[in-house]
PDB file of N, CA and C in Angstrom:
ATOM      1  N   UNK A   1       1.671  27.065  18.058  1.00  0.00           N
ATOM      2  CA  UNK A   1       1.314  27.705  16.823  1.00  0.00           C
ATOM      3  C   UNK A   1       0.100  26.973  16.263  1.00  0.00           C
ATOM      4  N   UNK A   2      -0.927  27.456  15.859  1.00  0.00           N
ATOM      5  CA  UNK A   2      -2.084  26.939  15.368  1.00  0.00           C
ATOM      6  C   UNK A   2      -1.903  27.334  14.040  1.00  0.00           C
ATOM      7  N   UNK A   3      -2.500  26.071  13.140  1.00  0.00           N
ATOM      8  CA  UNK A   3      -2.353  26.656  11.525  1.00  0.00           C
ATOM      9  C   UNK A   3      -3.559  26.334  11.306  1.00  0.00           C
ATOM     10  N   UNK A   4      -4.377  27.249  11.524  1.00  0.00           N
ATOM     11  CA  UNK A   4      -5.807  27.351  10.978  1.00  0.00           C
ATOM     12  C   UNK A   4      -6.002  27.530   9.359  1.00  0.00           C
ATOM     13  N   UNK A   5      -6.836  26.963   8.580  1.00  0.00           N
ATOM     14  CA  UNK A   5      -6.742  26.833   7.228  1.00  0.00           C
ATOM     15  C   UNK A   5      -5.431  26.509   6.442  1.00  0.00           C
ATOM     16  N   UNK A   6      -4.370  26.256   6.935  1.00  0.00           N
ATOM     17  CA  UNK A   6      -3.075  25.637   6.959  1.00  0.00           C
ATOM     18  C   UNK A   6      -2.512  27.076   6.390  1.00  0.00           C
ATOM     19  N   UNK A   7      -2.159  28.091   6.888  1.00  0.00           N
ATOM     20  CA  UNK A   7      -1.213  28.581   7.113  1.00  0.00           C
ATOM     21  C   UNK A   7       0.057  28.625   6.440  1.00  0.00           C
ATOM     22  N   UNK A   8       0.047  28.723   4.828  1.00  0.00           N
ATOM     23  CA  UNK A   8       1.562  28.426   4.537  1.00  0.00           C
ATOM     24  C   UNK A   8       3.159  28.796   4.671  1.00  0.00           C
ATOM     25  N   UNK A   9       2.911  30.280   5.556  1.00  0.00           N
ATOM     26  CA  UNK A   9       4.209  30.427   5.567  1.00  0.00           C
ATOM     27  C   UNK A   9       4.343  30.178   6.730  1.00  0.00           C
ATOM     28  N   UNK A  10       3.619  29.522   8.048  1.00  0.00           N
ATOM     29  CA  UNK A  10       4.003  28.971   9.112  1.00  0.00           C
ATOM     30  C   UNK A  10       4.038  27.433   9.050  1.00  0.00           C
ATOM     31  N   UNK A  11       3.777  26.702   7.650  1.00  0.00           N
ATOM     32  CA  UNK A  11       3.268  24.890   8.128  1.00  0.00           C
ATOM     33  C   UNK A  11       5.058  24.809   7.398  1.00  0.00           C
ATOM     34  N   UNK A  12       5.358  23.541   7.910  1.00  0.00           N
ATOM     35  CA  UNK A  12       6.882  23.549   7.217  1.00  0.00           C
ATOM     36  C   UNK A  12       6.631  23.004   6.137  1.00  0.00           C
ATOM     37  N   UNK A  13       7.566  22.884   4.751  1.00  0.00           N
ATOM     38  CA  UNK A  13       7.390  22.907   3.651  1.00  0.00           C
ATOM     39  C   UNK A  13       7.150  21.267   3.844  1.00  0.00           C
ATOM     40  N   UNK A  14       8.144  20.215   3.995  1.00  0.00           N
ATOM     41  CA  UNK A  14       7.607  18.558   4.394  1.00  0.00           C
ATOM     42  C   UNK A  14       6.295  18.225   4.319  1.00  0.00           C
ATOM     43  N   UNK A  15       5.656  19.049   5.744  1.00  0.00           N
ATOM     44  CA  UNK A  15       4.311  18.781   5.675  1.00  0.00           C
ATOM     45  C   UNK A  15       2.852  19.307   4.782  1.00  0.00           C
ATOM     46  N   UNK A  16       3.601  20.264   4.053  1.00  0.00           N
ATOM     47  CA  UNK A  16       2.762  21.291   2.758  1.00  0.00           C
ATOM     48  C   UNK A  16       2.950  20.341   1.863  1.00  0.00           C
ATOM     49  N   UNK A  17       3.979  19.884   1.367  1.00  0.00           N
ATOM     50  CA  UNK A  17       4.077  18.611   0.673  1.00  0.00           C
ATOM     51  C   UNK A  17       3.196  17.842   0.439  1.00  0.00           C
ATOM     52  N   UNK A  18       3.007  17.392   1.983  1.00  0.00           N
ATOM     53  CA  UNK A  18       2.610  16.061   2.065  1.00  0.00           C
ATOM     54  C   UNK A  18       1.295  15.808   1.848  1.00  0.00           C
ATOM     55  N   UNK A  19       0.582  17.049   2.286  1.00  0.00           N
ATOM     56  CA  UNK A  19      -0.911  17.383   2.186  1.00  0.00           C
ATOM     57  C   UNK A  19      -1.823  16.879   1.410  1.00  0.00           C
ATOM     58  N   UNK A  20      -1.459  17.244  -0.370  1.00  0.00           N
ATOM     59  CA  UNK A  20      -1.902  16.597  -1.118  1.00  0.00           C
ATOM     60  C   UNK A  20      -1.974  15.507  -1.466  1.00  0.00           C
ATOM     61  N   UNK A  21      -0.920  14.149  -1.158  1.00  0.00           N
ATOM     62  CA  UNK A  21      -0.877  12.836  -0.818  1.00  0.00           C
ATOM     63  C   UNK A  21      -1.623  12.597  -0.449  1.00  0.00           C
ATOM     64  N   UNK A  22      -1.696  12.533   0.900  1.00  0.00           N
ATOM     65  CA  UNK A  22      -2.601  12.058   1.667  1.00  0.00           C
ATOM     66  C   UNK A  22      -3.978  12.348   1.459  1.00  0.00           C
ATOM     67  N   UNK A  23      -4.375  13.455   1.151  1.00  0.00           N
ATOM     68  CA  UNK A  23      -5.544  14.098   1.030  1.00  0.00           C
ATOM     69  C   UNK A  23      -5.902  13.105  -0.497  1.00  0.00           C
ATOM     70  N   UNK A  24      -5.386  12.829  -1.320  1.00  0.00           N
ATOM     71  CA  UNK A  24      -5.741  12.073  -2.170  1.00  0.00           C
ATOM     72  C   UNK A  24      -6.025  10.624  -1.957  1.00  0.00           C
ATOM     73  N   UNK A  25      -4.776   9.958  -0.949  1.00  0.00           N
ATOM     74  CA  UNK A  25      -4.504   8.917  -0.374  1.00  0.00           C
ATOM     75  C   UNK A  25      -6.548   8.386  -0.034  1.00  0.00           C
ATOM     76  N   UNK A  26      -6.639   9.606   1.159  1.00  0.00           N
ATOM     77  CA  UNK A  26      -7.386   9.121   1.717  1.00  0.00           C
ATOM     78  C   UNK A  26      -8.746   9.848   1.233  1.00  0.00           C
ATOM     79  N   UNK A  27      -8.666  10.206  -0.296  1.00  0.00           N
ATOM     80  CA  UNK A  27      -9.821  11.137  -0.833  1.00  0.00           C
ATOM     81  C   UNK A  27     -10.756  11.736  -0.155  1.00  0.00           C
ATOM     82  N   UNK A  28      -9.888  12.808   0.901  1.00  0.00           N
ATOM     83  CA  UNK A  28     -10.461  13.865   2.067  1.00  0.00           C
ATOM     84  C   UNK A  28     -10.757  14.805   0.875  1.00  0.00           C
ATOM     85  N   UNK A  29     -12.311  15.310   0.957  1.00  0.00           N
ATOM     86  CA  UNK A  29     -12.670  16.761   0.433  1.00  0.00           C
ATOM     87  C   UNK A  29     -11.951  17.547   0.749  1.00  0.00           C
ATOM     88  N   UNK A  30     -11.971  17.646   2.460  1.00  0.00           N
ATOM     89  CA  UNK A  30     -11.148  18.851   3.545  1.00  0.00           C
ATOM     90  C   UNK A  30     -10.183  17.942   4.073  1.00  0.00           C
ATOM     91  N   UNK A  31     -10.218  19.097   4.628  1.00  0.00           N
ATOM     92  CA  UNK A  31      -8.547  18.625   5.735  1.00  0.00           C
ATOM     93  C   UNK A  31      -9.247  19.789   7.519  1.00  0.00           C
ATOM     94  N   UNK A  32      -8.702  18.837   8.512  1.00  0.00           N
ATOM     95  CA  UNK A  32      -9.172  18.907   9.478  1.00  0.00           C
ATOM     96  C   UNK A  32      -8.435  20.556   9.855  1.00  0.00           C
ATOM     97  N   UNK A  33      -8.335  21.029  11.252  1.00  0.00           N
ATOM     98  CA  UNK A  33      -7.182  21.773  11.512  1.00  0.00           C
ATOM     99  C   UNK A  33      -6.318  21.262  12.018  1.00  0.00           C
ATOM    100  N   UNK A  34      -5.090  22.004  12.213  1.00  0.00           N
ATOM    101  CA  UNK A  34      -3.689  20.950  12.532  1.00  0.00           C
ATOM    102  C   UNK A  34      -3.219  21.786  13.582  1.00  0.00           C
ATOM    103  N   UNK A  35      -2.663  21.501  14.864  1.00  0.00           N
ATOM    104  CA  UNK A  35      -1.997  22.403  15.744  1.00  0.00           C
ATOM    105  C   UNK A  35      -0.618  21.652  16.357  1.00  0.00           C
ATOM    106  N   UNK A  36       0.432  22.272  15.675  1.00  0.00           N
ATOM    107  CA  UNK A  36       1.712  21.489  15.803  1.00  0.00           C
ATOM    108  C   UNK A  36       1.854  22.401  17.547  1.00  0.00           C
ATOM    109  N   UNK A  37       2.613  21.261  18.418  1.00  0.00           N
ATOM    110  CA  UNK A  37       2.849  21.661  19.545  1.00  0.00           C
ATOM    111  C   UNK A  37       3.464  20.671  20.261  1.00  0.00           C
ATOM    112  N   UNK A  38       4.124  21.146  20.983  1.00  0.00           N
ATOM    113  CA  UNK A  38       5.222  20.587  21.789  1.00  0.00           C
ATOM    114  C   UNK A  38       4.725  19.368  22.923  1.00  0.00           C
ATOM    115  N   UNK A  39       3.609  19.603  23.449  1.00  0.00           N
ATOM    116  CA  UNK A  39       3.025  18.171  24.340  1.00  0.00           C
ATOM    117  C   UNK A  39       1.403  18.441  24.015  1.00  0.00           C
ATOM    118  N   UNK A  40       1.215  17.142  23.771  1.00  0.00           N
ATOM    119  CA  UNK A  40      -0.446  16.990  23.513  1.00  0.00           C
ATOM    120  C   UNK A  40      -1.036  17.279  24.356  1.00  0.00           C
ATOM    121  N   UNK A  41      -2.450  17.793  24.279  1.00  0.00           N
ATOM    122  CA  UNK A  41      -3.108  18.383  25.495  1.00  0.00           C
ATOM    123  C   UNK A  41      -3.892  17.442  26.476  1.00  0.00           C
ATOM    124  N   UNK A  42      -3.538  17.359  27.494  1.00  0.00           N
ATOM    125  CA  UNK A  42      -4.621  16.401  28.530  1.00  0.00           C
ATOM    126  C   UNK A  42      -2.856  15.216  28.758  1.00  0.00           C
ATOM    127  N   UNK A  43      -2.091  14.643  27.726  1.00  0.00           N
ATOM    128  CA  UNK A  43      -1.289  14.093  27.442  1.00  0.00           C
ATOM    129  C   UNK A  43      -0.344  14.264  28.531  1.00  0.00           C
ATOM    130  N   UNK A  44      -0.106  13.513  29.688  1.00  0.00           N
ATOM    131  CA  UNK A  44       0.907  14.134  31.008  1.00  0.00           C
ATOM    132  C   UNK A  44       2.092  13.052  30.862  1.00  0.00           C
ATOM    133  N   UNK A  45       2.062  11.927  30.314  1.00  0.00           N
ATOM    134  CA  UNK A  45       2.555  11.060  30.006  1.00  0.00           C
ATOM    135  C   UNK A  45       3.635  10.863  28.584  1.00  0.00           C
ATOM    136  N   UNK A  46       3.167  11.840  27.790  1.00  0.00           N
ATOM    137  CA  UNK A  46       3.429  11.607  26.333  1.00  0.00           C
ATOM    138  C   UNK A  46       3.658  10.464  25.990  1.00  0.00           C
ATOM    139  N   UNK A  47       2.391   9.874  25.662  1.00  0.00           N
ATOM    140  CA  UNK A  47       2.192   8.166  25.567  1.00  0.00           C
ATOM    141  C   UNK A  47       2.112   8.285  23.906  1.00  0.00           C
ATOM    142  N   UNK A  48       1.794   9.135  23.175  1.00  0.00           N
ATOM    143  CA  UNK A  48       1.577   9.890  21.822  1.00  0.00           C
ATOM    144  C   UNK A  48       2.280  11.026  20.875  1.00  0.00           C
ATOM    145  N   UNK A  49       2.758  10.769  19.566  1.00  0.00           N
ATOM    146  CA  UNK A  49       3.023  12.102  19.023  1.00  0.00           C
ATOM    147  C   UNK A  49       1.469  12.879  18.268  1.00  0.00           C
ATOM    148  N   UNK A  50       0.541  12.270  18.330  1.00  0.00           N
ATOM    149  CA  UNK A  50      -0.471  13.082  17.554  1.00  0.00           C
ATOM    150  C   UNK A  50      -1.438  12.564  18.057  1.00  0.00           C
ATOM    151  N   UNK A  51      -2.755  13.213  18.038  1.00  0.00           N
ATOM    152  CA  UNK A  51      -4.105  13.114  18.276  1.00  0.00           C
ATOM    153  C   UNK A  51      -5.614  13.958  17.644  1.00  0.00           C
ATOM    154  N   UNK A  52      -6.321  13.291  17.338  1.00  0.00           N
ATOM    155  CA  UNK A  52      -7.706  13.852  16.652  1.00  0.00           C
ATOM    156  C   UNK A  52      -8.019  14.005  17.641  1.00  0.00           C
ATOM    157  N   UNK A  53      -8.834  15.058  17.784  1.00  0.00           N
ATOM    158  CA  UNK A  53      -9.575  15.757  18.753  1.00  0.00           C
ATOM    159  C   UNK A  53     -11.198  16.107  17.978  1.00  0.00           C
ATOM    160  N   UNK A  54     -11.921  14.989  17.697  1.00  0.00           N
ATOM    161  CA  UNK A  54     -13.489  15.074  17.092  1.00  0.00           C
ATOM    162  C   UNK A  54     -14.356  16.313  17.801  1.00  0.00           C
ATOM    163  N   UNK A  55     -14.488  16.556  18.520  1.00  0.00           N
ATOM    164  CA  UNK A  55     -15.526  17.523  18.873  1.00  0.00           C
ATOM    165  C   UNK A  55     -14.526  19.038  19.263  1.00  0.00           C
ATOM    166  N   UNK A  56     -13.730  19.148  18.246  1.00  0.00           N
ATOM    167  CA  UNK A  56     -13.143  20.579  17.889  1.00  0.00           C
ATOM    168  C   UNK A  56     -12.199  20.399  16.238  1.00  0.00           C
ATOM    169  N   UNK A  57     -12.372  18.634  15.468  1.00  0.00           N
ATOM    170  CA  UNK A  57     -12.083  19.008  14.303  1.00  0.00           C
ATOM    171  C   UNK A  57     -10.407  19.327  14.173  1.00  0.00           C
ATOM    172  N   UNK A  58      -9.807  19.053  15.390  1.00  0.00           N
ATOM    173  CA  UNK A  58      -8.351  19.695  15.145  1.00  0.00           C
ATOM    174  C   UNK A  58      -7.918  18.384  15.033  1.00  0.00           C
ATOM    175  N   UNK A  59      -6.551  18.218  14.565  1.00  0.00           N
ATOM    176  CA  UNK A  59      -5.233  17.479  14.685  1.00  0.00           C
ATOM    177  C   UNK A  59      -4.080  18.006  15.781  1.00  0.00           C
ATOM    178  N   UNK A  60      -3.915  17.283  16.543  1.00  0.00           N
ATOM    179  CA  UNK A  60      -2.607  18.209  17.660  1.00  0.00           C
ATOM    180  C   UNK A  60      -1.163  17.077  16.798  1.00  0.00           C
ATOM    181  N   UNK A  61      -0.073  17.579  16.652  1.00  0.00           N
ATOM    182  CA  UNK A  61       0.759  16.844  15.994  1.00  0.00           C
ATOM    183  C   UNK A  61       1.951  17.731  16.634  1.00  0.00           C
ATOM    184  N   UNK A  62       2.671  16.933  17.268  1.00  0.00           N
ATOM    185  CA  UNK A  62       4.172  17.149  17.965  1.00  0.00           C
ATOM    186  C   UNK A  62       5.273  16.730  16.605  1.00  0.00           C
ATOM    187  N   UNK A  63       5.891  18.054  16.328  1.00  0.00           N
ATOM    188  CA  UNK A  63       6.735  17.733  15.189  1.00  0.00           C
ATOM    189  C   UNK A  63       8.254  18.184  15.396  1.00  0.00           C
ATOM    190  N   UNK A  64       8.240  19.456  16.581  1.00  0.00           N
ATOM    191  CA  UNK A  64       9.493  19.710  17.212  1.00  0.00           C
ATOM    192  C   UNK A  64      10.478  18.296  17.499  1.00  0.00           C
ATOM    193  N   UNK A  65      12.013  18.471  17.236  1.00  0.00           N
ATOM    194  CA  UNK A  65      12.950  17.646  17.282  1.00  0.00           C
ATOM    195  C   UNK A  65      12.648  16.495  17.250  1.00  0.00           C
ATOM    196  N   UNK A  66      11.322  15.897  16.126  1.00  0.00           N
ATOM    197  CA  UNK A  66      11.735  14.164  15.137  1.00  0.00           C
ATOM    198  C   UNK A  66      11.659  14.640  14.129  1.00  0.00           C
ATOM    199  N   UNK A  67      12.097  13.436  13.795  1.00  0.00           N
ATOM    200  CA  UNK A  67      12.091  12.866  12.535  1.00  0.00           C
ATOM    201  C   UNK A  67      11.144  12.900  11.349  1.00  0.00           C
ATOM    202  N   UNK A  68      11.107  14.122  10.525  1.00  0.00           N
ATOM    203  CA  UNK A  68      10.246  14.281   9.652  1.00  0.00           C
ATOM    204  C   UNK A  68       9.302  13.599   9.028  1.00  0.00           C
ATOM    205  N   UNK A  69      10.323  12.465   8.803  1.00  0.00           N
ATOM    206  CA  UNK A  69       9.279  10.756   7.878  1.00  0.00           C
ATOM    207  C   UNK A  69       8.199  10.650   9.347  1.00  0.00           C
ATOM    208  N   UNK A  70       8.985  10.314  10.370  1.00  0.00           N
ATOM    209  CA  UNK A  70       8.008   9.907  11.928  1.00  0.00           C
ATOM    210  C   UNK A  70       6.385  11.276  11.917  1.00  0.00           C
ATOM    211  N   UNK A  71       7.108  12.509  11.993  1.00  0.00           N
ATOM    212  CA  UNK A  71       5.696  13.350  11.747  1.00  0.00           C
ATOM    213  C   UNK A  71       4.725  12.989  10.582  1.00  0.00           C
ATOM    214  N   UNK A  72       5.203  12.523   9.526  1.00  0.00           N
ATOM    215  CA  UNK A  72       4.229  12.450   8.495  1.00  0.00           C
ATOM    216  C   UNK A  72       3.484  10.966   8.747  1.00  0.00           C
ATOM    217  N   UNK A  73       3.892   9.914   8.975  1.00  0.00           N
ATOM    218  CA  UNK A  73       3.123   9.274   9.363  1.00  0.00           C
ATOM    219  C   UNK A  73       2.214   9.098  10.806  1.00  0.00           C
ATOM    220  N   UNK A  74       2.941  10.124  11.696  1.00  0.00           N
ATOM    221  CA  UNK A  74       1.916  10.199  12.451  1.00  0.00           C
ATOM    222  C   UNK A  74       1.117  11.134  12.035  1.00  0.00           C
ATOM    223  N   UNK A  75       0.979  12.190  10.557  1.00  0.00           N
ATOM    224  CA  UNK A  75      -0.295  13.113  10.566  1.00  0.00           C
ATOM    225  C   UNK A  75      -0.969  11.971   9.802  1.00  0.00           C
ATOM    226  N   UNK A  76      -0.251  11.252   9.211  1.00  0.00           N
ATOM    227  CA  UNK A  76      -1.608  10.454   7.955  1.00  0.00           C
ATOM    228  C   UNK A  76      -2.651   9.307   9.112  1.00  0.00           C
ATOM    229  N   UNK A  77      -1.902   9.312  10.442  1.00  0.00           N
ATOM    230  CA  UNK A  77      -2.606   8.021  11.099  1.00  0.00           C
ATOM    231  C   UNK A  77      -4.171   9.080  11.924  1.00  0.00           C
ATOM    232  N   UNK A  78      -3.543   9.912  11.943  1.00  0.00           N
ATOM    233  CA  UNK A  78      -4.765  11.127  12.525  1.00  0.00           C
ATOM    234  C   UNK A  78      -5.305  11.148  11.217  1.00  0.00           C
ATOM    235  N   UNK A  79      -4.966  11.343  10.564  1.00  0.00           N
ATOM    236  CA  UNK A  79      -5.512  11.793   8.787  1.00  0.00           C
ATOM    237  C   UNK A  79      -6.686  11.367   8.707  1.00  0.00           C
ATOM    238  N   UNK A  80      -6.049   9.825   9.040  1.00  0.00           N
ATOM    239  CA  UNK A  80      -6.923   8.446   9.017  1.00  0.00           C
ATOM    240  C   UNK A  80      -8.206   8.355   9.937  1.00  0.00           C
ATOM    241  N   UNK A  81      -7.893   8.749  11.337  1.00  0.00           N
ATOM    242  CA  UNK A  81      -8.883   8.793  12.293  1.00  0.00           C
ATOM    243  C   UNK A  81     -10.034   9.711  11.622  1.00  0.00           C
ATOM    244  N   UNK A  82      -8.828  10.928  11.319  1.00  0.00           N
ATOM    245  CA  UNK A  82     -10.469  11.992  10.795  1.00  0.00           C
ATOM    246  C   UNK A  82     -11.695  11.678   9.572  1.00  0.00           C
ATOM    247  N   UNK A  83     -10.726  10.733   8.978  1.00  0.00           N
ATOM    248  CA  UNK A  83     -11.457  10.194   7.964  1.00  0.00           C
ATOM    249  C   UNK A  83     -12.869   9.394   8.432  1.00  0.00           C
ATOM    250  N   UNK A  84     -12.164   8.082   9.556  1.00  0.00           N
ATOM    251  CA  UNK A  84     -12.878   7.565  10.386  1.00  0.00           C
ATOM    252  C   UNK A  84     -14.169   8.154  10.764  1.00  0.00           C
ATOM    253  N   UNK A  85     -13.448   9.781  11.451  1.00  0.00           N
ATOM    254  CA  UNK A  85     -14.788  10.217  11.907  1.00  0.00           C
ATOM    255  C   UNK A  85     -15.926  10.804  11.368  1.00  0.00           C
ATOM    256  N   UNK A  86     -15.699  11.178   9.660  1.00  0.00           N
ATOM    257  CA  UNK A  86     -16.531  11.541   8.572  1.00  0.00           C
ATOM    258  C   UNK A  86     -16.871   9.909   8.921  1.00  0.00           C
ATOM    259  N   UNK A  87     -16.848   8.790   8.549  1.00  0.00           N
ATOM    260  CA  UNK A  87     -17.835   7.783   8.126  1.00  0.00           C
ATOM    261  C   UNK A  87     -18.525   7.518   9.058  1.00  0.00           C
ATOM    262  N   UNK A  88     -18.268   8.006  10.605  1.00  0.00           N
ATOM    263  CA  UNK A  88     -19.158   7.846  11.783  1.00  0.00           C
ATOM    264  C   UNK A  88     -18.656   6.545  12.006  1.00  0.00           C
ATOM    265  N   UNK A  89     -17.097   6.194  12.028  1.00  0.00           N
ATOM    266  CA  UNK A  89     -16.683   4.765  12.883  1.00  0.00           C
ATOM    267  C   UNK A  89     -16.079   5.093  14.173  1.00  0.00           C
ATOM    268  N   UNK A  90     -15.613   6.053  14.751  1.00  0.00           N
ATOM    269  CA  UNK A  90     -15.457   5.828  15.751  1.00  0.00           C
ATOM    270  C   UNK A  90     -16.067   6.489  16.860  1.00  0.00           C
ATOM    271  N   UNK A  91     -15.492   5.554  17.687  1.00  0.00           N
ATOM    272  CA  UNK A  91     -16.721   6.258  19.429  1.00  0.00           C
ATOM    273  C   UNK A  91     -15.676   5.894  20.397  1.00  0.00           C
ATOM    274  N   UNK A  92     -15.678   5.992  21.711  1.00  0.00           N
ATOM    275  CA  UNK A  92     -15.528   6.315  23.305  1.00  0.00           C
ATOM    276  C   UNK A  92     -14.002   5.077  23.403  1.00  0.00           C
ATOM    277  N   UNK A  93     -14.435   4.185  22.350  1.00  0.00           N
ATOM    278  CA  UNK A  93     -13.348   2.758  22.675  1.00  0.00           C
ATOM    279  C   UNK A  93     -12.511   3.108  21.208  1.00  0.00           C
ATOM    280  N   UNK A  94     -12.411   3.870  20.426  1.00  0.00           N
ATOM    281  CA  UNK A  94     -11.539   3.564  19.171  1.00  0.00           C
ATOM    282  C   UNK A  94     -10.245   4.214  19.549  1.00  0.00           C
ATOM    283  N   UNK A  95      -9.536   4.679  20.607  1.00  0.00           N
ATOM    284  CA  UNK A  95      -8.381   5.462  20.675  1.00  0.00           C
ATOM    285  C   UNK A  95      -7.772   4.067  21.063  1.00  0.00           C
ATOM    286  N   UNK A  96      -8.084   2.944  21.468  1.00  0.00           N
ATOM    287  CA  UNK A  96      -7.246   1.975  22.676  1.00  0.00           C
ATOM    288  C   UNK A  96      -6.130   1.512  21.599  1.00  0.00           C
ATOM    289  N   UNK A  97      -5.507   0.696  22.335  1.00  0.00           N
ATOM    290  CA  UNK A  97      -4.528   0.212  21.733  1.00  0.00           C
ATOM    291  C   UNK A  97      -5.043  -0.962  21.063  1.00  0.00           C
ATOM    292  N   UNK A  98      -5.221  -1.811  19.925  1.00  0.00           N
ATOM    293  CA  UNK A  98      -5.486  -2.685  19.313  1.00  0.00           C
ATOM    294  C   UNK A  98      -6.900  -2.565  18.785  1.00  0.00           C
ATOM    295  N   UNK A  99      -8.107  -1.790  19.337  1.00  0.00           N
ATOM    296  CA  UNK A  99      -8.946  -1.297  18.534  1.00  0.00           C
ATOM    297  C   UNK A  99      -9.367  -1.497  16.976  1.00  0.00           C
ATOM    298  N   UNK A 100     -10.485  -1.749  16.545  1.00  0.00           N
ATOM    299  CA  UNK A 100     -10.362  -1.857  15.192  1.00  0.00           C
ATOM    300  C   UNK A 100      -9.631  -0.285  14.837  1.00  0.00           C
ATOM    301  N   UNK A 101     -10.420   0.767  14.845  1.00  0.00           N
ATOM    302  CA  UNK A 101     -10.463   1.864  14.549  1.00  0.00           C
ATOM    303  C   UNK A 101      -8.574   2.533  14.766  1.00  0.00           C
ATOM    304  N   UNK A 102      -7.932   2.005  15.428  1.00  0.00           N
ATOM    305  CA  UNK A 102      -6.544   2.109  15.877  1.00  0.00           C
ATOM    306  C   UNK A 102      -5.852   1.037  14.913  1.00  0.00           C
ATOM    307  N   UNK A 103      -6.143  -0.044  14.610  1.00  0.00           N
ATOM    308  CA  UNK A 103      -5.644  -1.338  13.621  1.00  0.00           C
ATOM    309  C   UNK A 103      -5.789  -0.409  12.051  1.00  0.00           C
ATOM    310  N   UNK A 104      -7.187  -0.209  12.341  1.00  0.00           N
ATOM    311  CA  UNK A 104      -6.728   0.487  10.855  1.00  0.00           C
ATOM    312  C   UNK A 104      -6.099   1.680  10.183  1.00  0.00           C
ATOM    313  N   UNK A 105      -6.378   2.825  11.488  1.00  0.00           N
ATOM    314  CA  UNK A 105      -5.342   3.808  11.171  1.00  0.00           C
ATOM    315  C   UNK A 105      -3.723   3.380  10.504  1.00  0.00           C
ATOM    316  N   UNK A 106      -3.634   2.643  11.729  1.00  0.00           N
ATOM    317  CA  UNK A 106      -2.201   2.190  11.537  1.00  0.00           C
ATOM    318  C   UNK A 106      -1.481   1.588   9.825  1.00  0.00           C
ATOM    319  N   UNK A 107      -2.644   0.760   9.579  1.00  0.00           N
ATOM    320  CA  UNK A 107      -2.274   0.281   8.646  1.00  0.00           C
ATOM    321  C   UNK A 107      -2.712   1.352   6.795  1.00  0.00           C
ATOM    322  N   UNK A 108      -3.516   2.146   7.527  1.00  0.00           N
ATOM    323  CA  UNK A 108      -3.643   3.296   6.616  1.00  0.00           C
ATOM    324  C   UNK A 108      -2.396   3.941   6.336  1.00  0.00           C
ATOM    325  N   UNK A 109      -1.821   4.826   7.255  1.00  0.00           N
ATOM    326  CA  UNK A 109      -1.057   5.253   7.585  1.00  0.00           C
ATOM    327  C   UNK A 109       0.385   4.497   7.261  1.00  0.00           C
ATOM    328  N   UNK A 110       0.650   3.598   7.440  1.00  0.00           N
ATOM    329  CA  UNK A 110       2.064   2.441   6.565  1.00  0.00           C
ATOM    330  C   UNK A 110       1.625   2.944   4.803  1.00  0.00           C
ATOM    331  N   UNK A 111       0.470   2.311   4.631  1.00  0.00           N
ATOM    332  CA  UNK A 111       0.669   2.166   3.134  1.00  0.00           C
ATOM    333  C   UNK A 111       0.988   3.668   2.646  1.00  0.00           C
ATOM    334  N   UNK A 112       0.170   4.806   2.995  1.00  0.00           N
ATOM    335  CA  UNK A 112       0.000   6.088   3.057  1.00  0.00           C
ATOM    336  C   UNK A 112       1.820   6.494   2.842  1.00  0.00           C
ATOM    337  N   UNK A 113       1.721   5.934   4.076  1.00  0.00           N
ATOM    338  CA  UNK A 113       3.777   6.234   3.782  1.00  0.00           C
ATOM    339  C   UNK A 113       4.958   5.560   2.972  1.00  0.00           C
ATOM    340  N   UNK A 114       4.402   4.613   2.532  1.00  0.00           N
ATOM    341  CA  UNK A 114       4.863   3.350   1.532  1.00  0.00           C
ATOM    342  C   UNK A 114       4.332   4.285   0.333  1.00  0.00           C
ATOM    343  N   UNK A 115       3.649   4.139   0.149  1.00  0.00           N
ATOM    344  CA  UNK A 115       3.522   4.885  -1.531  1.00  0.00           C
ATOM    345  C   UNK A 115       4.136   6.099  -1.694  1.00  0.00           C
ATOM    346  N   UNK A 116       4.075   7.146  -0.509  1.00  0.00           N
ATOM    347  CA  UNK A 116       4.898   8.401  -0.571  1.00  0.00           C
ATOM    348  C   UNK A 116       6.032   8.282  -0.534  1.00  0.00           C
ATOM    349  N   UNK A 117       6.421   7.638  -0.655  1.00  0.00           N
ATOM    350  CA  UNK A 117       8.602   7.048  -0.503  1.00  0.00           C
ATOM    351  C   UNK A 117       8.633   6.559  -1.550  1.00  0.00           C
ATOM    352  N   UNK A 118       7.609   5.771  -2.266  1.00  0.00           N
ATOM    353  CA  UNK A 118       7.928   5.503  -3.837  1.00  0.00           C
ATOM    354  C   UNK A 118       7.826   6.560  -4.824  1.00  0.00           C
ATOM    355  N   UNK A 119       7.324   7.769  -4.148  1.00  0.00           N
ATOM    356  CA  UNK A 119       7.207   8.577  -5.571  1.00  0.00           C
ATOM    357  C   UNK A 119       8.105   9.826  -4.367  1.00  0.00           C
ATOM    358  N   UNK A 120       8.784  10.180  -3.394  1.00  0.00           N
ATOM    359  CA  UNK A 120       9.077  10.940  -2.928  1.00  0.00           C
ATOM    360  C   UNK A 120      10.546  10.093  -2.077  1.00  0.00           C
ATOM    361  N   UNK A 121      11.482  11.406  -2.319  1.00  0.00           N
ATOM    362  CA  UNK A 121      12.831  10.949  -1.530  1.00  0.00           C
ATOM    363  C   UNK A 121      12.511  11.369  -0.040  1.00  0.00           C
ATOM    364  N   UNK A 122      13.038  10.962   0.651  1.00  0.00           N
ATOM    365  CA  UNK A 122      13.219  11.497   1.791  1.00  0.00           C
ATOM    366  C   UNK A 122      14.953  12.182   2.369  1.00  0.00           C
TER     367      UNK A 122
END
């Protein structure tokens, strides 16, 4: 299912929620596109629940059977990347594991979800 311009009666209500958080969180003008789906593309391994995809602007985000809190911080850590890629920080080495550009998602993405649990139940 692709939710082009986010789609509200197909995005689940959790993640309609969450939108504006983050989007404030990370004072995004826009918001990327999002394509919830069952295995990431190129992904044979499922080493990942989510991925920015820069040269098409999408988010791919696997949200089928987890854990709701687990999807939302994996959209805010993409959130994060896309943000990344408006400031022109990342390139060819920022997906690796320990990466600056991966260090800081991560830690975007915690606080991102730390503040949304203080003002939101789960």
């Amino acid at each position: 299912m692709r939710l082009r311009e986010f789609a509200e009666p197909e995005l689940p209500d959790y993640i309609r929620e969450f939108l504006p958080h983050v989007q404030q969180e990370l004072k995004l003008d826009q918001l990327p596109d999002i394509e919830l789906c069952r295995r990431l593309p190129g992904d044979q391994t499922q080493s990942s629940f989510g991925m920015y995809k820069t040269d098409e602007n999408t988010i791919y985000l696997i949200a089928a059977d987890r854990n709701p809190v687990d999807v939302l911080r994996t959209l805010a850590h993409e959130l994060a990347h896309f943000k990344q890629d408006q400031q022109g920080l990342l390139d060819k080495d920022s997906g690796h594991t320990g990466s600056r550009a991966e260090n800081n998602a991560n830690a975007q993405a915690g606080i991102i979800m730390r503040n949304y649990g203080q003002r939101h139940e789960f």
